[in-house]
C-alpha atoms as a PDB file:
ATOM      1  CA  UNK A   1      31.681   2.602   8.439  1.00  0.00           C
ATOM      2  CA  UNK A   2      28.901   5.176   7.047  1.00  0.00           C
ATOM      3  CA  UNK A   3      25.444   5.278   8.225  1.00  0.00           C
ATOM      4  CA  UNK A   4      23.107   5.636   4.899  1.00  0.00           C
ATOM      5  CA  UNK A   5      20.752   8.448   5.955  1.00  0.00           C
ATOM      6  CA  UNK A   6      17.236   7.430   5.958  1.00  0.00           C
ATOM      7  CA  UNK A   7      15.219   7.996   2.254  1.00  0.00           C
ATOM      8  CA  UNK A   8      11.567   7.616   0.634  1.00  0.00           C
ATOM      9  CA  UNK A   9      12.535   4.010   0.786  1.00  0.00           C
ATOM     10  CA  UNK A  10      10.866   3.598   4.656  1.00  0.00           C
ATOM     11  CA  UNK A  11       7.848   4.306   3.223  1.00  0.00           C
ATOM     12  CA  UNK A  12       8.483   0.784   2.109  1.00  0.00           C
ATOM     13  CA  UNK A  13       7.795  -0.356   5.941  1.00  0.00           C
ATOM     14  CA  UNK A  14       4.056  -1.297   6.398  1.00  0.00           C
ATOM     15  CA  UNK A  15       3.337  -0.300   9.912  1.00  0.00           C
ATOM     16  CA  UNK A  16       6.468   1.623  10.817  1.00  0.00           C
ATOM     17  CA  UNK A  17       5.374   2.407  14.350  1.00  0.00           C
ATOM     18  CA  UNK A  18       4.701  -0.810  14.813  1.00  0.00           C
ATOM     19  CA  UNK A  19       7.853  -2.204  13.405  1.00  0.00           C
ATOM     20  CA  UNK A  20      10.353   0.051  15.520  1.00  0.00           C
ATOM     21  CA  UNK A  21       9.234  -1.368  18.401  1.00  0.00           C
ATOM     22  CA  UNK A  22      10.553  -5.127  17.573  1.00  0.00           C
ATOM     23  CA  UNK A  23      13.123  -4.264  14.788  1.00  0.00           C
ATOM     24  CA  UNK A  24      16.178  -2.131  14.417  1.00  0.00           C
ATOM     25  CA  UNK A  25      17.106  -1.055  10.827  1.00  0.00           C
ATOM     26  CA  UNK A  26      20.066   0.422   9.775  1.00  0.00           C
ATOM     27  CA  UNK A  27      21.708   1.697   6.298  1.00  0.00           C
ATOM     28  CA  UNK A  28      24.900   1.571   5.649  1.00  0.00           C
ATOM     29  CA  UNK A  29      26.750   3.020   2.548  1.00  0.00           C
ATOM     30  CA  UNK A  30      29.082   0.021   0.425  1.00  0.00           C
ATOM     31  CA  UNK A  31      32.850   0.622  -0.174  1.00  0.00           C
ATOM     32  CA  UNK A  32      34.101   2.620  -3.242  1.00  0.00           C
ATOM     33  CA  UNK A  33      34.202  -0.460  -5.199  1.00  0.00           C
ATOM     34  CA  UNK A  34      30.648  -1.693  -5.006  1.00  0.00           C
ATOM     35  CA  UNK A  35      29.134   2.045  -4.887  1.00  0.00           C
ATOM     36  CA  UNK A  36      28.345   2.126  -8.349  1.00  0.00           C
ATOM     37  CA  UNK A  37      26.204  -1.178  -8.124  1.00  0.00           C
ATOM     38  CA  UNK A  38      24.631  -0.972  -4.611  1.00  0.00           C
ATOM     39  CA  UNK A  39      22.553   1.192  -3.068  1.00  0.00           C
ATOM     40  CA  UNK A  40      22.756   1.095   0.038  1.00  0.00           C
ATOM     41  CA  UNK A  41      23.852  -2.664   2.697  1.00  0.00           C
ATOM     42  CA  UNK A  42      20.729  -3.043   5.396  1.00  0.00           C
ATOM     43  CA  UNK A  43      20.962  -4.743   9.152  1.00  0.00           C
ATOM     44  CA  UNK A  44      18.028  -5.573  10.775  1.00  0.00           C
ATOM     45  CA  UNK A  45      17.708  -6.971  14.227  1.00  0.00           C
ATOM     46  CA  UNK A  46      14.606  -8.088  16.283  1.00  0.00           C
ATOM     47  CA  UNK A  47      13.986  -8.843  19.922  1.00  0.00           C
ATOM     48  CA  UNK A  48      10.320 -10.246  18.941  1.00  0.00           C
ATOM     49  CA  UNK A  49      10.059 -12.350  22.363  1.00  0.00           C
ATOM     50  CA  UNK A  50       6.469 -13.394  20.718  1.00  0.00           C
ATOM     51  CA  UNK A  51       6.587 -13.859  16.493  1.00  0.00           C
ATOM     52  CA  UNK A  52       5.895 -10.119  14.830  1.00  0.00           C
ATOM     53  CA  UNK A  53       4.409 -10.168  11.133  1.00  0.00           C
ATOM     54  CA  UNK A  54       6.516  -7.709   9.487  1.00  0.00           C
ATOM     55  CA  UNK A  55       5.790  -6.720   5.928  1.00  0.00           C
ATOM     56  CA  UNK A  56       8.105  -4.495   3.673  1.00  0.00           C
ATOM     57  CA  UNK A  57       6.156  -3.329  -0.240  1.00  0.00           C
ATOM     58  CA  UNK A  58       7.772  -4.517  -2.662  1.00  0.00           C
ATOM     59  CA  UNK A  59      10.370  -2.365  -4.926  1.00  0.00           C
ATOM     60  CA  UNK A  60      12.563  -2.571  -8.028  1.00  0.00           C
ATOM     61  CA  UNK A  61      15.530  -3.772  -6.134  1.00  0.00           C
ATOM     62  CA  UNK A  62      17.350  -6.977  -6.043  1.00  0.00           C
ATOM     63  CA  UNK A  63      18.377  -7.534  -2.574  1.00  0.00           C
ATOM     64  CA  UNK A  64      21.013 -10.272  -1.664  1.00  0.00           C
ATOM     65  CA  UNK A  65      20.344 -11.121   1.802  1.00  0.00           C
ATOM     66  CA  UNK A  66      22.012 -13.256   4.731  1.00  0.00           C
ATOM     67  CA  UNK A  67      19.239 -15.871   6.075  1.00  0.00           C
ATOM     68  CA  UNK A  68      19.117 -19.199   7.004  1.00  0.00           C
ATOM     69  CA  UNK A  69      17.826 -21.299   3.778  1.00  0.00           C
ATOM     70  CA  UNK A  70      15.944 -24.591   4.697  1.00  0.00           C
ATOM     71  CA  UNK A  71      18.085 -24.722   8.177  1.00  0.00           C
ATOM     72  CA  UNK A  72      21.166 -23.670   6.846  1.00  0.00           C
ATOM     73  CA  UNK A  73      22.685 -20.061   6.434  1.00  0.00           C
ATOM     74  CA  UNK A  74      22.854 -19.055   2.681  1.00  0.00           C
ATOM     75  CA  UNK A  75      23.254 -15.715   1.012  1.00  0.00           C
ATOM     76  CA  UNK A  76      20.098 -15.204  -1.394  1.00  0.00           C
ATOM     77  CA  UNK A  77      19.422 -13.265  -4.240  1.00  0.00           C
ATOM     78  CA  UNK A  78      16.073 -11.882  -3.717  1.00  0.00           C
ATOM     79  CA  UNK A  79      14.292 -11.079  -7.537  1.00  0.00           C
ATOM     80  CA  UNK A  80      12.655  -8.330  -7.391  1.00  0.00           C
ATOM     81  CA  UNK A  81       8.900  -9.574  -7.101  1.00  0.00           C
ATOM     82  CA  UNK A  82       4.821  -8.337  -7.293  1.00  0.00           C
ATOM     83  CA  UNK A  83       4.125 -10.903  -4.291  1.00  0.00           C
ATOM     84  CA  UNK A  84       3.718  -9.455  -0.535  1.00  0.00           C
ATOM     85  CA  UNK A  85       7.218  -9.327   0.853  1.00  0.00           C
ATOM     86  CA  UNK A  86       6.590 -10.433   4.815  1.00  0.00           C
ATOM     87  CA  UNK A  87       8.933 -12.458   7.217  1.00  0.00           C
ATOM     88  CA  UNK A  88       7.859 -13.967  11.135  1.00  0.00           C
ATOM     89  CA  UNK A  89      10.463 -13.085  13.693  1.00  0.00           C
ATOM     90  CA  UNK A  90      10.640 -14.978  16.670  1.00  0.00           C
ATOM     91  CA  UNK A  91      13.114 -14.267  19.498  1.00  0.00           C
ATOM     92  CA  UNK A  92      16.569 -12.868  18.854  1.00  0.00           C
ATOM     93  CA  UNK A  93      18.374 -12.420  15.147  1.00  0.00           C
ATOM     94  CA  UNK A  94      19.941 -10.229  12.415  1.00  0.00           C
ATOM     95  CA  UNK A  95      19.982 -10.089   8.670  1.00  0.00           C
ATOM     96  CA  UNK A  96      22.273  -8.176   6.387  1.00  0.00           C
ATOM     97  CA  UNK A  97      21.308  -7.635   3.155  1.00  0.00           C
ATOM     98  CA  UNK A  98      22.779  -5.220  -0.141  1.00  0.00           C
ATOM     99  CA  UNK A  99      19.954  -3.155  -2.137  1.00  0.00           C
ATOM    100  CA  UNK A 100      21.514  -3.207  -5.253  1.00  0.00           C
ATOM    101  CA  UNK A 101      21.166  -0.518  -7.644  1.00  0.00           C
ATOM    102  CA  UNK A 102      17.730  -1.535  -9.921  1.00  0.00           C
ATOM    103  CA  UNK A 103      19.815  -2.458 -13.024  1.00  0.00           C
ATOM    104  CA  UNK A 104      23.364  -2.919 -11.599  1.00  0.00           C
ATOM    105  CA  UNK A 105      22.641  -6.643 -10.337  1.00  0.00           C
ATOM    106  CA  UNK A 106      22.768  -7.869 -14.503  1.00  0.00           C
ATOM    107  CA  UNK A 107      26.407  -7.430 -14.720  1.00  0.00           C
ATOM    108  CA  UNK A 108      26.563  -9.619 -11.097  1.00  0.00           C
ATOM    109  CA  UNK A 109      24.441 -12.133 -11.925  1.00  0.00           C
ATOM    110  CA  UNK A 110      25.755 -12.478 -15.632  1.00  0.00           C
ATOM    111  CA  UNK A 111      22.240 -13.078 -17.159  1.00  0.00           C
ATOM    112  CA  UNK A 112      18.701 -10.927 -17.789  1.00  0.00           C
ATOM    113  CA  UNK A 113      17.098 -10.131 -14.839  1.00  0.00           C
ATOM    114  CA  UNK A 114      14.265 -12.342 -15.531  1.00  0.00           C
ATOM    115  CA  UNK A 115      15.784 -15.569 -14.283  1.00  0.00           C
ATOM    116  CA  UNK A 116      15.369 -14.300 -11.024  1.00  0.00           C
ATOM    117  CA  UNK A 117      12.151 -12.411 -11.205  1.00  0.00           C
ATOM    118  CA  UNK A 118       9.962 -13.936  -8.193  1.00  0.00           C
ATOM    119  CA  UNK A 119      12.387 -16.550  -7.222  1.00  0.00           C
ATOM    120  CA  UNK A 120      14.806 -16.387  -4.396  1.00  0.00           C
ATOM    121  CA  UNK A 121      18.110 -18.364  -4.794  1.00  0.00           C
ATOM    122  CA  UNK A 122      20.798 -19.145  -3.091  1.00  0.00           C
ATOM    123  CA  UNK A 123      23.650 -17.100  -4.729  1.00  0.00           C
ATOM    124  CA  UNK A 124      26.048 -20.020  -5.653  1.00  0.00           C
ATOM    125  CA  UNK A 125      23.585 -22.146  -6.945  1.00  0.00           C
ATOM    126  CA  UNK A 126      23.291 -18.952  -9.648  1.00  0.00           C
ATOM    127  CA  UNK A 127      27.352 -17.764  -9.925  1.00  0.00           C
ATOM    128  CA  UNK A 128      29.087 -21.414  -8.970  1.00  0.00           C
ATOM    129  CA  UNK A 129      30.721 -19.598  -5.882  1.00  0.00           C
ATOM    130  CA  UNK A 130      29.818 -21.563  -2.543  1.00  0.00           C
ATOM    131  CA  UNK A 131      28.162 -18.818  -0.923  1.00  0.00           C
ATOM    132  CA  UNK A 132      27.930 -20.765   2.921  1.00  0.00           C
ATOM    133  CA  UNK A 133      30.953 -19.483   4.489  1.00  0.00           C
ATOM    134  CA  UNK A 134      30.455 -15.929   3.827  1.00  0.00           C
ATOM    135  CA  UNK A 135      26.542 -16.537   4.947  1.00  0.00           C
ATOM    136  CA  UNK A 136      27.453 -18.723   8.339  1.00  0.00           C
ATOM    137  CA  UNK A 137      30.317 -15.402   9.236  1.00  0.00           C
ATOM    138  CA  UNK A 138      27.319 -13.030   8.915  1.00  0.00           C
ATOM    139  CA  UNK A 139      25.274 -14.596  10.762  1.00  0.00           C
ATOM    140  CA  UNK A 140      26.898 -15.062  13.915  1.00  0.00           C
ATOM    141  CA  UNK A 141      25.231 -14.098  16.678  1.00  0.00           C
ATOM    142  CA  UNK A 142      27.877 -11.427  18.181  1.00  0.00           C
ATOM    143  CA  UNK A 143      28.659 -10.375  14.266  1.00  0.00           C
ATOM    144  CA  UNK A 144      29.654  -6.394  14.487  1.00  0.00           C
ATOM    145  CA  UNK A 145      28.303  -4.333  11.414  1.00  0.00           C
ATOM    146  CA  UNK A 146      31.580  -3.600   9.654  1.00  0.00           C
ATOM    147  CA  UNK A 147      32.710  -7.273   9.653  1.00  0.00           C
ATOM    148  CA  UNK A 148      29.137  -8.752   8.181  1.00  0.00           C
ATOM    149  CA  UNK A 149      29.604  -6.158   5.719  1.00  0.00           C
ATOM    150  CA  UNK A 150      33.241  -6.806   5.067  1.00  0.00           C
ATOM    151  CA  UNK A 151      32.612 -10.154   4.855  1.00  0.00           C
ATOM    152  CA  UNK A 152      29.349  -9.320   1.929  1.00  0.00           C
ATOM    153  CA  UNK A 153      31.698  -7.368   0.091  1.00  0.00           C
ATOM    154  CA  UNK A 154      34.512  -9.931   0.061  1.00  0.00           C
ATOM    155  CA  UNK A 155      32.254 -12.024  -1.116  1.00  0.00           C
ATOM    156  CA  UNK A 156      31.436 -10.075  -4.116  1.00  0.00           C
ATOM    157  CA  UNK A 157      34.671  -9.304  -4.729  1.00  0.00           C
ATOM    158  CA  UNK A 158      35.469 -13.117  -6.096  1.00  0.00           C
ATOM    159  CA  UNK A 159      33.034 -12.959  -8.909  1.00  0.00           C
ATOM    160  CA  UNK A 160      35.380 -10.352 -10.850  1.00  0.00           C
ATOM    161  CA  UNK A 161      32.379  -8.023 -11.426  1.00  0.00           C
ATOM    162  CA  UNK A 162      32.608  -5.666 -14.054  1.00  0.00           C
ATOM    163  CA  UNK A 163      30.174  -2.388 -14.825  1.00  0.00           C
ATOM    164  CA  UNK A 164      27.518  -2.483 -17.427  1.00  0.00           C
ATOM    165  CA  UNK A 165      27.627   0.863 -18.687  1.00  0.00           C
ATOM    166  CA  UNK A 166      23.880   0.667 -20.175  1.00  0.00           C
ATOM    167  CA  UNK A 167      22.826  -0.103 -16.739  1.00  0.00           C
ATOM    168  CA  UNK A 168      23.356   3.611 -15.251  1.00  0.00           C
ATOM    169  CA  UNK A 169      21.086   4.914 -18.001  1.00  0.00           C
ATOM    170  CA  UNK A 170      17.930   2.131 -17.255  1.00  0.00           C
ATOM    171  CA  UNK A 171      18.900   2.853 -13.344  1.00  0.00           C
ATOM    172  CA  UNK A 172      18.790   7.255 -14.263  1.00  0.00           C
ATOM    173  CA  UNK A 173      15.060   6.225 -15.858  1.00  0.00           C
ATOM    174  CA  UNK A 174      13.626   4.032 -12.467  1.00  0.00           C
ATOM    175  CA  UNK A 175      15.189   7.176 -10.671  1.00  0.00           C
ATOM    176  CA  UNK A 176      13.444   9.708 -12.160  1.00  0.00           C
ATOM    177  CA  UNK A 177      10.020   7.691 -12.089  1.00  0.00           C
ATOM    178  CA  UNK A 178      10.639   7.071  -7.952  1.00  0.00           C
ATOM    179  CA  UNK A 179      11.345  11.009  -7.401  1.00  0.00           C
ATOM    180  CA  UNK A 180       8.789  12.683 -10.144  1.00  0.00           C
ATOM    181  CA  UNK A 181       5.160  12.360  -9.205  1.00  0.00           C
ATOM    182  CA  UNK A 182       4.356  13.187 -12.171  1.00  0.00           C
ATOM    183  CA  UNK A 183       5.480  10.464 -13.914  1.00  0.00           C
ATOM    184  CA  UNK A 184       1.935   8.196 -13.906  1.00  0.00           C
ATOM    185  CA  UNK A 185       2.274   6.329 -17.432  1.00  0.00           C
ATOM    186  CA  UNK A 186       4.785   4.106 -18.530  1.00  0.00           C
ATOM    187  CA  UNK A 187       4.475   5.776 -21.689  1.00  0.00           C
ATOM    188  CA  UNK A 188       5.987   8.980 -19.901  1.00  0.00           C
ATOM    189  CA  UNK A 189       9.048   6.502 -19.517  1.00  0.00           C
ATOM    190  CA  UNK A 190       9.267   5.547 -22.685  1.00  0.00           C
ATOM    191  CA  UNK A 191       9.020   9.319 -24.159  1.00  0.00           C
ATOM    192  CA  UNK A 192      11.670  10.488 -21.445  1.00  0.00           C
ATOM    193  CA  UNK A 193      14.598   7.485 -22.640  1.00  0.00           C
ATOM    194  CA  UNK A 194      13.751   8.903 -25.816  1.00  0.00           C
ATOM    195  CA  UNK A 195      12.593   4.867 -26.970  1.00  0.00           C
ATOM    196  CA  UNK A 196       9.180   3.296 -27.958  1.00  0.00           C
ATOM    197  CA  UNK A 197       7.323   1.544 -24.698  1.00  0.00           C
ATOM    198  CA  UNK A 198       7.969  -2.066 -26.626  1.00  0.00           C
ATOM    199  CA  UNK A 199      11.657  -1.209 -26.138  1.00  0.00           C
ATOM    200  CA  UNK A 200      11.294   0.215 -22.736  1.00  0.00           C
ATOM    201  CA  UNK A 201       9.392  -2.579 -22.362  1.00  0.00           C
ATOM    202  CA  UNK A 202      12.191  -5.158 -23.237  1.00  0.00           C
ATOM    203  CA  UNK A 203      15.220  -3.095 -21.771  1.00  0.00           C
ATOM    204  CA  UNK A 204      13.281  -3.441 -17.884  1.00  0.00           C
ATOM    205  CA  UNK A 205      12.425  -7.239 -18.405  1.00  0.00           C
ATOM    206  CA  UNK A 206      16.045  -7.715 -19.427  1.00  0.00           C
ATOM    207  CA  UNK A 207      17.397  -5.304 -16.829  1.00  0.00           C
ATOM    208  CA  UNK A 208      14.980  -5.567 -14.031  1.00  0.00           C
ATOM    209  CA  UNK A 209      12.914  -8.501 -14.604  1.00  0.00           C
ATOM    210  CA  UNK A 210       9.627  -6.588 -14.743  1.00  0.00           C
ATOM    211  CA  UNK A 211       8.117  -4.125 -16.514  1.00  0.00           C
ATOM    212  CA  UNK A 212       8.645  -0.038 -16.737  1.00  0.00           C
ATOM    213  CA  UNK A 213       4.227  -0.024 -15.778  1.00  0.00           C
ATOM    214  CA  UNK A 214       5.100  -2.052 -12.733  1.00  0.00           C
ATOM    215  CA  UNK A 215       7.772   0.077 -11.695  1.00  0.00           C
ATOM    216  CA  UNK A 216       5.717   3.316 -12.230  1.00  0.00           C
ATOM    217  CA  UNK A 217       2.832   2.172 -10.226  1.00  0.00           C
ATOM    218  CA  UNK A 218       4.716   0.654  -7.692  1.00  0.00           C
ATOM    219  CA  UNK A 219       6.129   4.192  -6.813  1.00  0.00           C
ATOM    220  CA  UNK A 220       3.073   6.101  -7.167  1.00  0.00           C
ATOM    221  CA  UNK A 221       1.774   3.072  -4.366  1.00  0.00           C
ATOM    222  CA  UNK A 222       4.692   4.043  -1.783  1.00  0.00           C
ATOM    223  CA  UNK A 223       3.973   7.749  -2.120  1.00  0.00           C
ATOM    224  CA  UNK A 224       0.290   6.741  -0.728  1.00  0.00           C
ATOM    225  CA  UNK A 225       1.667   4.776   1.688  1.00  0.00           C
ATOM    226  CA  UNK A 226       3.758   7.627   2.535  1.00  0.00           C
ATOM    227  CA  UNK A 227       0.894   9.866   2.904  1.00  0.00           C
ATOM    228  CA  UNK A 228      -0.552   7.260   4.765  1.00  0.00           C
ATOM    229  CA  UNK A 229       2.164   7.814   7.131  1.00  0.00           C
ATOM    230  CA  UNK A 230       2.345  11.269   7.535  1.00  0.00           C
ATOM    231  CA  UNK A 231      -0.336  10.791  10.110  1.00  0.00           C
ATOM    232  CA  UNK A 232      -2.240  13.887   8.431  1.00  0.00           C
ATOM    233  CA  UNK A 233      -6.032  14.316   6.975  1.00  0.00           C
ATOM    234  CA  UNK A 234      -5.576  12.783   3.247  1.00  0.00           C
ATOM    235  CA  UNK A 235      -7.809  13.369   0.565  1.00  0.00           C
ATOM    236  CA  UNK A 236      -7.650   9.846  -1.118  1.00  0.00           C
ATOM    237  CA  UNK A 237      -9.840  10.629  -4.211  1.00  0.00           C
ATOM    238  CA  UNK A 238      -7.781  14.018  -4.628  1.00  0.00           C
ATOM    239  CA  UNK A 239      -4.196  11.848  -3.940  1.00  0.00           C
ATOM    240  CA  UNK A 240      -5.851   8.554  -6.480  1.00  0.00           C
ATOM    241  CA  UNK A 241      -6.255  11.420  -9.469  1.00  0.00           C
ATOM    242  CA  UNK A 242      -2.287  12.887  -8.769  1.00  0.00           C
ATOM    243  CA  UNK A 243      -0.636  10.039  -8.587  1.00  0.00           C
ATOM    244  CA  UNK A 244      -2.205   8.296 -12.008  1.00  0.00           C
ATOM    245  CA  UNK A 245      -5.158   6.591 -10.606  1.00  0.00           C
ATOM    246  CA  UNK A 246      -8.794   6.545 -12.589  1.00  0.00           C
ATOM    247  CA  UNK A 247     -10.401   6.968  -8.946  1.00  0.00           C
ATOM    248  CA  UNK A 248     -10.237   6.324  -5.449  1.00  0.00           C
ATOM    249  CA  UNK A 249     -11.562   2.758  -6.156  1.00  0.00           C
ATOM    250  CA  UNK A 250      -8.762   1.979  -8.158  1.00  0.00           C
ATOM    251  CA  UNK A 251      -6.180   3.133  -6.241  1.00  0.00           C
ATOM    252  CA  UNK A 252      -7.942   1.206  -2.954  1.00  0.00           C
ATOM    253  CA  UNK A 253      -7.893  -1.989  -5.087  1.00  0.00           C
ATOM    254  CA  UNK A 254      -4.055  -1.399  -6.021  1.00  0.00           C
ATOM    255  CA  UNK A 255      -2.927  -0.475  -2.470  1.00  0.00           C
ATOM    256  CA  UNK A 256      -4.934  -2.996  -0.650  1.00  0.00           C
ATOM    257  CA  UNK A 257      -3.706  -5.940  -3.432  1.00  0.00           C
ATOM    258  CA  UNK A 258       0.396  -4.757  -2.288  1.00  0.00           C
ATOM    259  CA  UNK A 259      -0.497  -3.647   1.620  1.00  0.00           C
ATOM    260  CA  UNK A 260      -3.500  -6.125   2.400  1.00  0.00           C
ATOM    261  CA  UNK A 261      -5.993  -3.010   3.554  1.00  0.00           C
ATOM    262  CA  UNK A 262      -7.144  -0.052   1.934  1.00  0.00           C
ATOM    263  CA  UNK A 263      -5.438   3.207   2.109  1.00  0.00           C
ATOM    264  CA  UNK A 264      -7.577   5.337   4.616  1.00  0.00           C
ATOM    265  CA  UNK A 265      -7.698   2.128   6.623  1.00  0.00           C
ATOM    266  CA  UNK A 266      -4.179   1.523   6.877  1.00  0.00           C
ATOM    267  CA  UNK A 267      -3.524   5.432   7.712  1.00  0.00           C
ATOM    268  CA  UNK A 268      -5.560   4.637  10.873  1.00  0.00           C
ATOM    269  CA  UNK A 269      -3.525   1.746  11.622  1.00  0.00           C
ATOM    270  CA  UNK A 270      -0.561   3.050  11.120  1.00  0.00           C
END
């Protein structure tokens, strides 16, 4: 089984120093035949002997995750969301979950991506395959990695899943807005697929379940919060005007809305 190295995603972690004293995260890379739809499988496990707060911003992935679901252990899709993402751990657990490539999840789930936006659903109430077993496998307590992933991927493997070619090309534009900085407008988006932004528009809500501004902004955020982390002297009205930002007040209103405290505050913190 292949580690994942570590990416731009951890900036995702709010309070990574924190967090790595309670929780172990690792990536791990999905077989051939779900490479071209996910991303990357996660494991975490905690040894929280009090509960720990942990929060994780937001991106344009849908996750599928292994958790117990009102007492019972489920797989769930996880739409990708603009809510604070933040789970309570309390003594001794895991979770394995599958990042799925932003607009590779369409051709799983069958449907736009909009039916999912916000929500989180058990996978079988959405694809009619009783999604228990696999759950209750990964989740027990002496599971080894390669079998909880094994067992994911199995999983998959009975909905007869079949590649959305489009999908690369909407996945090639979220991409290029998560590794170009300058990339601040969703317009910028909209000139680079070569499409009007009421197209763009429509392709993400179909593909994504939220818009190409969200998904801009939202990675312009986790390069602050990256910054943040760096645990250097940051210039936040200098950083606010690079990354797309009218000031530093507006890009203190956006972070603290997704993180819960403003920028040079949470750089302390962290």
């Amino acid at each position: 089984m292949t580690r994942e190295p570590a990416g731009r995603g951890d900036s995702a972690i709010v309070r990574p120093t924190a967090a790595a004293q309670h929780i172990d995260i690792r990536r791990v890379v999905p077989c051939a035949r779900w490479q071209p739809f996910i991303q990357y499988h996660w494991i975490v496990r905690w040894a929280c002997p009090e509960p720990f707060e942990q929060q994780v911003i937001p991106q344009p992935f849908v996750h599928v995750s292994a958790e117990p679901f009102e007492g019972a252990p489920r797989l769930l899709v996880n739409g990708i969301t603009r809510k604070p993402f933040v789970r309570t751990l309390t003594g001794t657990g895991h979770v394995l979950g599958a990042a799925f490539k932003p607009a590779s999840f369409r051709a799983v789930l069958g449907a736009d991506l909009s039916s999912v936006a916000g929500r989180i659903v058990p996978f079988g109430d959405l694809g009619g395959v009783d999604d228990a077993p696999a759950a209750a496998e990964i989740l027990r307590p002496d599971a080894p990695d390669e079998e909880m992933v094994a067992a994911l991927e199995a999983y998959l493997d009975r909905l007869d899943v079949v590649a959305d070619p489009y999908a690369e090309e909407v996945n090639a534009l979220v991409d290029a807005a998560e590794r170009d900085r300058s990339l601040i407008r969703a317009e910028q988006l909209a000139e680079l697929a070569g499409v009007s932004l009421r197209t763009l528009q429509r392709q993400f809500t179909a593909y994504l379940g939220i818009g190409p501004k969200w998904v801009v902004q939202r990675f312009r955020l986790l390069d602050a919060a990256a910054a943040a982390h760096a645990g250097t002297r940051t210039d936040w009205a200098a950083l606010a005007t690079e990354l797309g930002f009218s000031d530093q007040a507006h890009l203190t209103r956006a972070f603290t809305a997704v993180v819960g405290t403003p920028p040079a505050t949470y750089a302390r913190d962290a």
